[in-house]
C-alpha atoms as a PDB file:
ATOM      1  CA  UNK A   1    -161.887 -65.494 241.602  1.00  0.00           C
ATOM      2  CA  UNK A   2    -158.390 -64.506 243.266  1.00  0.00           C
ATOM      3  CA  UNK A   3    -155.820 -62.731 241.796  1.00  0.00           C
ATOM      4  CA  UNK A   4    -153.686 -65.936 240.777  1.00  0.00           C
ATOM      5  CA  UNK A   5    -156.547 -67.739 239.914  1.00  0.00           C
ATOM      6  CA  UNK A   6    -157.127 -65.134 236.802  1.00  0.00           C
ATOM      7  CA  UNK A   7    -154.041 -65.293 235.561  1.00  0.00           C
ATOM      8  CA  UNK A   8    -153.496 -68.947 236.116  1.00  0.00           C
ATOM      9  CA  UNK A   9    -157.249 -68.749 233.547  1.00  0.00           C
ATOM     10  CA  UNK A  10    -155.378 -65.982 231.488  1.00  0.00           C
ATOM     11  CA  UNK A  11    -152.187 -67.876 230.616  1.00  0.00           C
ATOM     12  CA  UNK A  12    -153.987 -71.000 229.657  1.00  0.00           C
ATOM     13  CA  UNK A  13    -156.440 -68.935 227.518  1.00  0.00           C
ATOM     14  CA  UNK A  14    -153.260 -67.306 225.986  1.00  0.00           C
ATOM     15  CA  UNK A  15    -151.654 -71.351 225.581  1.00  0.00           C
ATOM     16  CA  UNK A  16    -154.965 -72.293 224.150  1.00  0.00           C
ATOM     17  CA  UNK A  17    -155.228 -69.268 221.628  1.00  0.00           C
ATOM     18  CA  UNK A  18    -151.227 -70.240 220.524  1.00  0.00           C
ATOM     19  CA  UNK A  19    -152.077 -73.628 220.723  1.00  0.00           C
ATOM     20  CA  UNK A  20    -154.706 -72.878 218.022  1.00  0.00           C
ATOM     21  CA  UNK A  21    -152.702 -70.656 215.998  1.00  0.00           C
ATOM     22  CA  UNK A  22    -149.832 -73.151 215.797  1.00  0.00           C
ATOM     23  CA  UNK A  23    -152.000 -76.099 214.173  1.00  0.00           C
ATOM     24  CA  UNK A  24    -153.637 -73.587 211.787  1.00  0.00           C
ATOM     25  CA  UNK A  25    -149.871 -72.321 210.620  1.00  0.00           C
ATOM     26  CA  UNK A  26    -149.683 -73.794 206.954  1.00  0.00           C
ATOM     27  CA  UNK A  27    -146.497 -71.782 205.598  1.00  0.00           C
ATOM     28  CA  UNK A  28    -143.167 -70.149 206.966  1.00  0.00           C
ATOM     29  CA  UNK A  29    -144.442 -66.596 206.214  1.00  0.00           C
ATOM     30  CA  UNK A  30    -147.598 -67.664 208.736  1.00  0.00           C
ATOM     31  CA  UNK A  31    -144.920 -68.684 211.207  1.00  0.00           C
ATOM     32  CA  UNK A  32    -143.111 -65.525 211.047  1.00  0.00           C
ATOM     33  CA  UNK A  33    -145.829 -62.961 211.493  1.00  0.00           C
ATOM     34  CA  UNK A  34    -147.572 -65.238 214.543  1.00  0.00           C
ATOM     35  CA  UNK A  35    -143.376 -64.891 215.883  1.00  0.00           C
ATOM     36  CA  UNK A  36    -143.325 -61.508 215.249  1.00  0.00           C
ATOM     37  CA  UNK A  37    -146.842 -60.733 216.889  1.00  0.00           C
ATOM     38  CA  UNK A  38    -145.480 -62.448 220.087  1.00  0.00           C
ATOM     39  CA  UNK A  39    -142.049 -60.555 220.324  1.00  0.00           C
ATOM     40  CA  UNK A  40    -143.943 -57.261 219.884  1.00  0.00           C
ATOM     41  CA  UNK A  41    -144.785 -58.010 223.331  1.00  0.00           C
ATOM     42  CA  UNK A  42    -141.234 -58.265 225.517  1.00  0.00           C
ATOM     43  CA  UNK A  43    -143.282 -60.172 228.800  1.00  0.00           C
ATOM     44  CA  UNK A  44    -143.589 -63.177 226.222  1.00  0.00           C
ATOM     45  CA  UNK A  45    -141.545 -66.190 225.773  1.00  0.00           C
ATOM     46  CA  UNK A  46    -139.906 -66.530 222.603  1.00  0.00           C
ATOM     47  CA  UNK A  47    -141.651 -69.133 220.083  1.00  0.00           C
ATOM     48  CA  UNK A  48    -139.048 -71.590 220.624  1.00  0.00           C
ATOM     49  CA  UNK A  49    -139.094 -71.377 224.431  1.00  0.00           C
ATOM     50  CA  UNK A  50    -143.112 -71.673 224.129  1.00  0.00           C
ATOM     51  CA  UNK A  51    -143.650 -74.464 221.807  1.00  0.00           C
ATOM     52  CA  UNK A  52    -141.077 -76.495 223.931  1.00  0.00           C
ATOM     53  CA  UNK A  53    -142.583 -76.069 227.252  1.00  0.00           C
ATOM     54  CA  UNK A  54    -145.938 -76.957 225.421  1.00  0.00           C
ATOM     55  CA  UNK A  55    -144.514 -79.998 224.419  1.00  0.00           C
ATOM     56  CA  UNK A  56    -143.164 -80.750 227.536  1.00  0.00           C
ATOM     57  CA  UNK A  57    -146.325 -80.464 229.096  1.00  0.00           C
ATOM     58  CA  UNK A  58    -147.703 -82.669 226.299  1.00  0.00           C
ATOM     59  CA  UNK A  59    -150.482 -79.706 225.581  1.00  0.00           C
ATOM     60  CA  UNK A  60    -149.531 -80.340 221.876  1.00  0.00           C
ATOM     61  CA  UNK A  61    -148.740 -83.796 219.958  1.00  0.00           C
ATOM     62  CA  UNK A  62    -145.185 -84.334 218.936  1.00  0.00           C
ATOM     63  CA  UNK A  63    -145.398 -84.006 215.669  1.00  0.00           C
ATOM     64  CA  UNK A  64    -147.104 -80.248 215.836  1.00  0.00           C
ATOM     65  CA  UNK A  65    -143.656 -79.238 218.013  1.00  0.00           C
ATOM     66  CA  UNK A  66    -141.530 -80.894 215.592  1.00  0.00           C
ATOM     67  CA  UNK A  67    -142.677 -79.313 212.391  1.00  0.00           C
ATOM     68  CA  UNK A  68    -142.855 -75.566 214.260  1.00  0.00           C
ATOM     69  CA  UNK A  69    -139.706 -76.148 215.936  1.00  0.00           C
ATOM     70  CA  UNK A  70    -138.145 -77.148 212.177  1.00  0.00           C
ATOM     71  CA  UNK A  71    -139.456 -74.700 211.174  1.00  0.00           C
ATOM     72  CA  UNK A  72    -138.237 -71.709 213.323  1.00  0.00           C
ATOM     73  CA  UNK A  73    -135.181 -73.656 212.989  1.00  0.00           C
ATOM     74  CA  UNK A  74    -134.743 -73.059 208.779  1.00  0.00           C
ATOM     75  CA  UNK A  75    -136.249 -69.461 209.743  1.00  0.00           C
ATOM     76  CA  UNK A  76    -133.131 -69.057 211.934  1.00  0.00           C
ATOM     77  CA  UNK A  77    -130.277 -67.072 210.154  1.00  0.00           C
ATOM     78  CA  UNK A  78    -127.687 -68.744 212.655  1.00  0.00           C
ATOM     79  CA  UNK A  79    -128.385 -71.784 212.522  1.00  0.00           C
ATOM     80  CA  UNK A  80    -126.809 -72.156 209.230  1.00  0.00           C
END
């Protein structure tokens, strides 16, 4: 398997594996400590950024995006 092959395997794994975590996210605290696992590494995308290029790319329904991305939202000191 080539080099961009793998990683082009490795990213979706990684989508897959966040994909997963996402739908079995049942309260804000869950949310937080699967957005703070992911910013402990600085190569990822920020949660936001993530879930809305998954949506985009219709890996996950509508209404999964829309109650993360409310979510991070009310998690979101400035958005007040």
């Amino acid at each position: 398997m080539t080099s961009t092959a793998q990683r082009t395997v490795q990213a979706t794994t990684g989508e897959d594996m966040l994909i997963d975590a996402l739908r079995g996210i049942k309260t804000k605290r869950e949310l937080m400590l699967l957005q703070d696992r992911l910013t402990a590494n600085p190569a990822n995308l920020p949660l936001f950024t993530w879930v809305c290029n998954l949506l985009i790319e219709r890996r996950i329904s509508r209404g999964l995006a829309a109650r993360v991305l409310s979510q991070l939202h009310d998690l979101d000191p400035s958005a007040s």
